[in-house]
Structures are given as C-alpha cells and as structure tokens.
N, C-alpha and C. Protein backbone atom coordinates (compact mmCIF):
# COMPACT_ATOMS: atom_id res chain seq x y z
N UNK A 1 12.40 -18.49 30.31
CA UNK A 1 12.64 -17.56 29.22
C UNK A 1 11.32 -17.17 28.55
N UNK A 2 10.32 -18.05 28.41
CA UNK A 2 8.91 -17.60 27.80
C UNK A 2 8.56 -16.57 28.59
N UNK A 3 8.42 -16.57 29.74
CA UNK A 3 8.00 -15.56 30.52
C UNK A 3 8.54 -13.83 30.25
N UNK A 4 10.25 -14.44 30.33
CA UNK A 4 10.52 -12.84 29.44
C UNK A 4 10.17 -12.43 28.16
N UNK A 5 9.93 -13.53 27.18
CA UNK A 5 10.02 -12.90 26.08
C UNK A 5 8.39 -12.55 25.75
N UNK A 6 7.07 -13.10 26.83
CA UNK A 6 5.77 -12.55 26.74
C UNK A 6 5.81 -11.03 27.74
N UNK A 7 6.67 -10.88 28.36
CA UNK A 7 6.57 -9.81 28.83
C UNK A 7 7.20 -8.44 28.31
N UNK A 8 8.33 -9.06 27.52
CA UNK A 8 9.08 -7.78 26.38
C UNK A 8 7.95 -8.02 25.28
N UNK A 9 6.94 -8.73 24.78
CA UNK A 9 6.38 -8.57 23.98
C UNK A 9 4.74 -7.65 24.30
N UNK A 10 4.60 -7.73 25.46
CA UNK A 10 2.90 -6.79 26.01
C UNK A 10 3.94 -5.47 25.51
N UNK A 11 5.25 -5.19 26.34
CA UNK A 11 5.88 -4.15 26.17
C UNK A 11 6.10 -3.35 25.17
N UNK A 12 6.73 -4.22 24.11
CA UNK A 12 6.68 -3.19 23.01
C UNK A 12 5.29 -3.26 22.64
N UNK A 13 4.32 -4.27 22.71
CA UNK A 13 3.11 -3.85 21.95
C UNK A 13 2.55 -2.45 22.58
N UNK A 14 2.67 -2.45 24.08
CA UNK A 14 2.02 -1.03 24.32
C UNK A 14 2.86 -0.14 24.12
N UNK A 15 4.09 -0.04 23.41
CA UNK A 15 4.92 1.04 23.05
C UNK A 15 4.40 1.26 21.65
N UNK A 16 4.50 0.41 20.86
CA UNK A 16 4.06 0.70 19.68
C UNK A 16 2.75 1.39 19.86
N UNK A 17 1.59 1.08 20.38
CA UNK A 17 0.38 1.16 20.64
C UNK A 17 0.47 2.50 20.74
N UNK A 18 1.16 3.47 21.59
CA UNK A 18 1.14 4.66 22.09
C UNK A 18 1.64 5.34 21.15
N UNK A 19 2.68 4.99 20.12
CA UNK A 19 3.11 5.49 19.41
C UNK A 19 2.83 5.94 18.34
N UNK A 20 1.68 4.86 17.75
CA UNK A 20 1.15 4.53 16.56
C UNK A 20 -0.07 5.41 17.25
N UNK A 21 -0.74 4.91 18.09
CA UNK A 21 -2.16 6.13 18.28
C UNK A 21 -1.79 7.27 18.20
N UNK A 22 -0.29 7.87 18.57
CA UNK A 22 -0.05 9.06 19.13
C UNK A 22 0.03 10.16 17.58
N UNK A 23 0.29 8.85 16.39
CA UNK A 23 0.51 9.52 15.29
C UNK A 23 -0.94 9.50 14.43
N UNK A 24 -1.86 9.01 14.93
CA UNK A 24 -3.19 8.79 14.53
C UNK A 24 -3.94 9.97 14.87
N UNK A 25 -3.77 10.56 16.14
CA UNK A 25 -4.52 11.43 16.83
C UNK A 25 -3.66 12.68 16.78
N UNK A 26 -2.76 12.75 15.88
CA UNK A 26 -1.56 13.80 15.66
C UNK A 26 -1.28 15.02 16.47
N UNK A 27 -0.84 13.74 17.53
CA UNK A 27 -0.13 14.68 18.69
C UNK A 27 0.82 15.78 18.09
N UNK A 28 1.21 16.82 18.26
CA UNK A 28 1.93 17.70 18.33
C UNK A 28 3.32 17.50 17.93
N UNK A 29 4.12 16.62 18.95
CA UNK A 29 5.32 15.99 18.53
C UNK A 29 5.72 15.29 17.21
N UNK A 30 4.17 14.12 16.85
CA UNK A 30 4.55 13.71 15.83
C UNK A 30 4.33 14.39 14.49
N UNK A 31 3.27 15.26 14.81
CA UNK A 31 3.34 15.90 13.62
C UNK A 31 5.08 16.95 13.14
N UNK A 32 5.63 17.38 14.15
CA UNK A 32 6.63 18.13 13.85
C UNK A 32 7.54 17.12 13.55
N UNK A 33 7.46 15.97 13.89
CA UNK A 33 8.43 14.72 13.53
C UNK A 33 8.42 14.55 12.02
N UNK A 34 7.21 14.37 11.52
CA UNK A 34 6.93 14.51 9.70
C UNK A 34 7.39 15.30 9.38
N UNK A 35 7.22 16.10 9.65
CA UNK A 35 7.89 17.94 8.82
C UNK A 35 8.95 17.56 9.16
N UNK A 36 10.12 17.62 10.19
CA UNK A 36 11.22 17.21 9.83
C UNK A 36 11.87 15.89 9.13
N UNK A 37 11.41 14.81 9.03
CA UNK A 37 11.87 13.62 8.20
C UNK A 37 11.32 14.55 6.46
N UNK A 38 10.48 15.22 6.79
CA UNK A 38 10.14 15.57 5.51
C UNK A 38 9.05 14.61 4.38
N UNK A 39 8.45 14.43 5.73
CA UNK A 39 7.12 13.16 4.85
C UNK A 39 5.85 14.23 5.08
N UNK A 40 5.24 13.88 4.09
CA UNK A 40 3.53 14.59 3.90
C UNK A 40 2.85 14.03 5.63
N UNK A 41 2.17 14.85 5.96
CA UNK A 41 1.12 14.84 7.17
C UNK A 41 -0.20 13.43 6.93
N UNK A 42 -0.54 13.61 5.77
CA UNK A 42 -1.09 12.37 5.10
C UNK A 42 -0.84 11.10 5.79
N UNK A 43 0.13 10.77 5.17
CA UNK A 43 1.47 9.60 5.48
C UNK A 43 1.22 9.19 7.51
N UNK A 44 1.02 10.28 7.69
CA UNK A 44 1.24 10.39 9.23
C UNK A 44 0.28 9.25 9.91
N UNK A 45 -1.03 9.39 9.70
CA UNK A 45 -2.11 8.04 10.08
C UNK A 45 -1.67 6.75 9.87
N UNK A 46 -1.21 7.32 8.37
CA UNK A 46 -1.06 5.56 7.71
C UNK A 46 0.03 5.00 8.49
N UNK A 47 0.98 5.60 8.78
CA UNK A 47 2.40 4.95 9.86
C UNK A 47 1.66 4.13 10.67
N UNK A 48 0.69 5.31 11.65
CA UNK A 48 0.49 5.25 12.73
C UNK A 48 -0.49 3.63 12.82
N UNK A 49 -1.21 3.74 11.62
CA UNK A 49 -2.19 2.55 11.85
C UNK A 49 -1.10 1.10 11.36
N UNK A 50 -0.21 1.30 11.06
CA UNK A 50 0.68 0.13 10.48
C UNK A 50 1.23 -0.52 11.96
N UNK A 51 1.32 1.09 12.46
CA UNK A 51 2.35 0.30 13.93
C UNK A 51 0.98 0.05 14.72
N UNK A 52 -0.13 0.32 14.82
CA UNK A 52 -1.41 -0.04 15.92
C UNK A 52 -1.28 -1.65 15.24
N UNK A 53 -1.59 -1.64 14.00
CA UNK A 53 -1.36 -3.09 13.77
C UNK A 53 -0.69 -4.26 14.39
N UNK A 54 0.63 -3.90 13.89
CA UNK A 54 1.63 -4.78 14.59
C UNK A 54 1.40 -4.32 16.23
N UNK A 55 0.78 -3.12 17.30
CA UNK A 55 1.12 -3.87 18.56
C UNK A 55 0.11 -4.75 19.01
N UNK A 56 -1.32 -4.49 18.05
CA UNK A 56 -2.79 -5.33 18.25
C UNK A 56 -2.09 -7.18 18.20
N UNK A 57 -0.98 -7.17 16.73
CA UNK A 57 -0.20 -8.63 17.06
C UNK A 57 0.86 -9.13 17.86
N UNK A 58 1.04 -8.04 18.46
CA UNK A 58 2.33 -8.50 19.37
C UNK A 58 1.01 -8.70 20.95
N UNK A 59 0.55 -8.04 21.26
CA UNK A 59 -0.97 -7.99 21.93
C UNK A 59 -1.58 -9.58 22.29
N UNK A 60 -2.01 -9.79 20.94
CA UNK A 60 -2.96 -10.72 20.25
C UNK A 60 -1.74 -11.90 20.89
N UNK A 61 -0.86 -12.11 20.16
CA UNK A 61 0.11 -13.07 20.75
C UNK A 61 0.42 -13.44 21.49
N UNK A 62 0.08 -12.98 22.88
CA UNK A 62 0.48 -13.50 24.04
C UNK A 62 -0.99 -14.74 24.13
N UNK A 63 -1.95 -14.71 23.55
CA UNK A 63 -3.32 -15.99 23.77
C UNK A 63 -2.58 -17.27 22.39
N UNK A 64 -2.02 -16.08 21.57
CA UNK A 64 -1.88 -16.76 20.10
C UNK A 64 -0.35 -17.13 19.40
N UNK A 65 0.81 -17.75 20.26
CA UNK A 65 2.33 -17.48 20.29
C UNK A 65 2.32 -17.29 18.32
N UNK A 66 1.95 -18.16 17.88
CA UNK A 66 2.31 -18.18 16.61
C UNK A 66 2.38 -16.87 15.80
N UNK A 67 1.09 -16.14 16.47
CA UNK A 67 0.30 -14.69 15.37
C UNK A 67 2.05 -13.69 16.12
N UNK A 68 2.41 -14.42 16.98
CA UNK A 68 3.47 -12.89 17.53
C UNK A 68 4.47 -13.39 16.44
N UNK A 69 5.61 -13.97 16.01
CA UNK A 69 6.27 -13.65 14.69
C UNK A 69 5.53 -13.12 13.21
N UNK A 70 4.64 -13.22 13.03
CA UNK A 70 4.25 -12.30 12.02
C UNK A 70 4.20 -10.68 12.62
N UNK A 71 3.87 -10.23 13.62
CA UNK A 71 3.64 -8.91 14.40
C UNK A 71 5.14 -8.79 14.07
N UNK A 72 5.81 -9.19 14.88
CA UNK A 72 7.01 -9.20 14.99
C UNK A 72 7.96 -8.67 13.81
N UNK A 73 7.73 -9.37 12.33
CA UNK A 73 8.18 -9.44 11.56
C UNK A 73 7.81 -7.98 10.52
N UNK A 74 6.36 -7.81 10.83
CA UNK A 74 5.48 -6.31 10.55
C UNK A 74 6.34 -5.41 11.19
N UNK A 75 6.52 -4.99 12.39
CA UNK A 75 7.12 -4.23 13.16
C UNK A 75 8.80 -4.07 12.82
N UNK A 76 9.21 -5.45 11.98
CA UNK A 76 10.80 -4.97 11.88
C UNK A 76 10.89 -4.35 10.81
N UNK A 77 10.39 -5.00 10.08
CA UNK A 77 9.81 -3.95 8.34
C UNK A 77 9.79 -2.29 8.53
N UNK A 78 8.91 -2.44 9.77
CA UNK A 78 8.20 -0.89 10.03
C UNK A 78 9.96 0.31 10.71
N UNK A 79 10.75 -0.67 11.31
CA UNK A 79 11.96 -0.14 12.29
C UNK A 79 12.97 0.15 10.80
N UNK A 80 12.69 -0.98 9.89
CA UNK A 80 13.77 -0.45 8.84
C UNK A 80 13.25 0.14 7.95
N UNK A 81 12.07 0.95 7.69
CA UNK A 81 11.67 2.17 7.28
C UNK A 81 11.97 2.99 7.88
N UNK A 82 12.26 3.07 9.30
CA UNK A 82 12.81 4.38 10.05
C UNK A 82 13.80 4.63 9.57
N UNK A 83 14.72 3.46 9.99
CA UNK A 83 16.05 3.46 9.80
C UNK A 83 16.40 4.09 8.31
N UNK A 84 15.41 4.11 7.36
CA UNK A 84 15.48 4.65 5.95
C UNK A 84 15.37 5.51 5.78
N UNK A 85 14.81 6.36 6.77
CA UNK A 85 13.86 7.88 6.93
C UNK A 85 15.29 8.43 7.38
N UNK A 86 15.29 8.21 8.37
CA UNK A 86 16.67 9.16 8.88
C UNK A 86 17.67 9.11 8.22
N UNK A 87 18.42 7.92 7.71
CA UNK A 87 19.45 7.97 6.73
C UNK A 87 19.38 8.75 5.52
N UNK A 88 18.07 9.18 4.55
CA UNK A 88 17.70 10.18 3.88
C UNK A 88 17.58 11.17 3.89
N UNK A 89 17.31 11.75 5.42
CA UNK A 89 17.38 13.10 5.67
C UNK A 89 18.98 13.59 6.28
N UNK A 90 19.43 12.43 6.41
CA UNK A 90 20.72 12.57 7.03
C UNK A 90 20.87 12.77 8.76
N UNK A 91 20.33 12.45 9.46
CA UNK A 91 20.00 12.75 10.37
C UNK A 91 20.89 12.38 11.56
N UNK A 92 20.96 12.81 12.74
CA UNK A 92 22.25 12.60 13.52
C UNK A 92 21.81 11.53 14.21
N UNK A 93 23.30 10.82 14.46
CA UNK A 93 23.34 9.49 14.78
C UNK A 93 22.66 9.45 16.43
N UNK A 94 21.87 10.02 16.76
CA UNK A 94 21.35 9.61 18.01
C UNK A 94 19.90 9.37 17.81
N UNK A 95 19.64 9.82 16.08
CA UNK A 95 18.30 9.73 15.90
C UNK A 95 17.86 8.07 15.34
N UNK A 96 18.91 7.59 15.37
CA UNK A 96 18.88 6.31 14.79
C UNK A 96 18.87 5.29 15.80
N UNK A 97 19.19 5.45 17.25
CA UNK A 97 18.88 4.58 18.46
C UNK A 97 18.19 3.76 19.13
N UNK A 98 16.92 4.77 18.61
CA UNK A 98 15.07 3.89 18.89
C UNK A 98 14.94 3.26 18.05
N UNK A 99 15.30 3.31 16.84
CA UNK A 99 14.56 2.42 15.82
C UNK A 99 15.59 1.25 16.12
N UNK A 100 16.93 1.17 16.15
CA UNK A 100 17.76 0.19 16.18
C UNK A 100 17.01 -1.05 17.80
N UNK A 101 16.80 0.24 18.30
CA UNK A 101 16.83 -0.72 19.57
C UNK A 101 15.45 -1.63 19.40
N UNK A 102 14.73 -0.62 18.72
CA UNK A 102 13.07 -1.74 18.58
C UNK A 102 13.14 -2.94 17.55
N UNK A 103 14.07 -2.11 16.22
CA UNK A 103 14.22 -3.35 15.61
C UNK A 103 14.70 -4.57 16.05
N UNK A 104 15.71 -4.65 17.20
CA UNK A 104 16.67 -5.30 17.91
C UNK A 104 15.28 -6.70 18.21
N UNK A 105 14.67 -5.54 19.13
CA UNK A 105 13.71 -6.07 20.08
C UNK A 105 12.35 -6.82 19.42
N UNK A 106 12.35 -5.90 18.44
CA UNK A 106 10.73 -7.27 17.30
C UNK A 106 11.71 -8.15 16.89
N UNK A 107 13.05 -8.02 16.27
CA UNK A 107 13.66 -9.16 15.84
C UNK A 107 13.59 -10.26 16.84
N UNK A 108 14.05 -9.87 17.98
CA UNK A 108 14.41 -11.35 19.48
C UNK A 108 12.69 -11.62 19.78
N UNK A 109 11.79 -11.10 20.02
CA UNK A 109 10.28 -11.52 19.97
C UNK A 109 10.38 -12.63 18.52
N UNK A 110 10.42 -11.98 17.76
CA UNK A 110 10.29 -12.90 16.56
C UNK A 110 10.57 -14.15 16.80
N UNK A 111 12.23 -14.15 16.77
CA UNK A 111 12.72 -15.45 16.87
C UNK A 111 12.55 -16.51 17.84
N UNK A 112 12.22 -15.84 19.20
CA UNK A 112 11.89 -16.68 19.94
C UNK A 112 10.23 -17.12 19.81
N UNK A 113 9.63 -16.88 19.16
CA UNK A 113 8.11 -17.17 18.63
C UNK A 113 8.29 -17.91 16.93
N UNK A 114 9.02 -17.88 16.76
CA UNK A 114 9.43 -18.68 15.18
C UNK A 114 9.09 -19.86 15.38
N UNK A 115 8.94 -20.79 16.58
CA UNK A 115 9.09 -22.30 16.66
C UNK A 115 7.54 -22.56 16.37
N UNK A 116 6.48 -21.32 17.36
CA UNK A 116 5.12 -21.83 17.34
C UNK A 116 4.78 -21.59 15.95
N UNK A 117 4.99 -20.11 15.45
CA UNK A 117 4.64 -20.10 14.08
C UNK A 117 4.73 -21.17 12.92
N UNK A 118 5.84 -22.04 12.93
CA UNK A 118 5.88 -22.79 12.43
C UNK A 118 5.32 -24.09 12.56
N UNK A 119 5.33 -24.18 14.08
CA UNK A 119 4.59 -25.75 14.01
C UNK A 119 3.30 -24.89 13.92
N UNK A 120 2.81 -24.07 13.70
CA UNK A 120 0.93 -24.11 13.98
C UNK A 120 0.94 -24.14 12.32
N UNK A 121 1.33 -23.96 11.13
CA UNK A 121 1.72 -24.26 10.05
C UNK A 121 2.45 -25.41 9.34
N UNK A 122 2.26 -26.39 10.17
CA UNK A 122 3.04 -27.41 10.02
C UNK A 122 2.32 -28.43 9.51
C-alpha cells in the first residue's frame, strides 16, 4: 500500500504543479477561469503559488513521509476554497467534480502519511 499511496502522491503533486504554474504564467484558460468565478486576476498568482507549494510538499514527501500530511492538509484547505468558489457563483454541478475528487485524494495521502507525521513529532 505505501507504494500506492507514494505514487498517487508524485501524481497529484505534478497535477497540482501544472496547475498552479499554469495559473502563475496565466495561461489563457486560467485566466478566463477568474473572470468567471469572478475573482480579481491579481488573486490569480497567489492561488497559483499556494498550489506550487503544496505540490513542492507532496514532491518533497516522497524523501520526507512526514512533510507529505502537512502538503496534504495545505492542498485540502486549497480544494475547499474551490469548493467555496463555485458554490458562490452558483455554478453547475459538474464544476464541482475536480475539486471533490482532489480533495478526496489530498485527504487519503494525508491520512495515510498521518502516522510518520506524527511519530517524527513525537
């Protein structure tokens, strides 16, 4: 099971990674993504460097098990701000899928990395 859960974790880190650069370097898509949630262009980096963050710790975590539940825990924070974004704009229920599913997915990284975090704090 370690094996899957370091390999769903490179995964979302390079998802996030792409995602978060993609809003750094304001690809096209994401910029029209702001304008519709209806957030300032501003805002747009700062996302983007929140989620480079958390995938640098989901990343970082595979040398460091412990540092991946804090990533982990960054990144679910970050999924239920989505989940806040769309529910505000009202947005149709298919727009709410990715975030559910990532939150899903930093949550199960998390938990299965909860044991090192804790004993390296112990």
């Amino acid at each position: 099971m370690n094996i899957v859960i370091s390999v769903l974790q490179v995964l979302l880190g390079l998802f996030f990674l792409a995602a978060g650069g993609s809003k750094i370097a304001g690809v096209e898509t994401q910029v029209k993504n702001f304008e519709h949630w209806q957030l300032p262009q501003a805002f747009r980096p700062v996302v983007g460097g929140v989620e480079v963050l958390g995938s640098l710790g989901l990343l970082v975590g595979v040398a460091l098990p412990w540092f991946t539940a804090m990533a982990g825990l960054w990144l679910a924070a970050v999924m239920i701000g989505a989940l806040f974004t769309h529910a505000r704009i009202r947005d149709a229920a298919n727009h709410f899928m990715m975030p559910i599913v990532l939150l899903g997915l930093a949550v199960l990284v998390t938990v299965f990395r909860w044991a090192a975090f804790t004993a390296h704090f112990a």
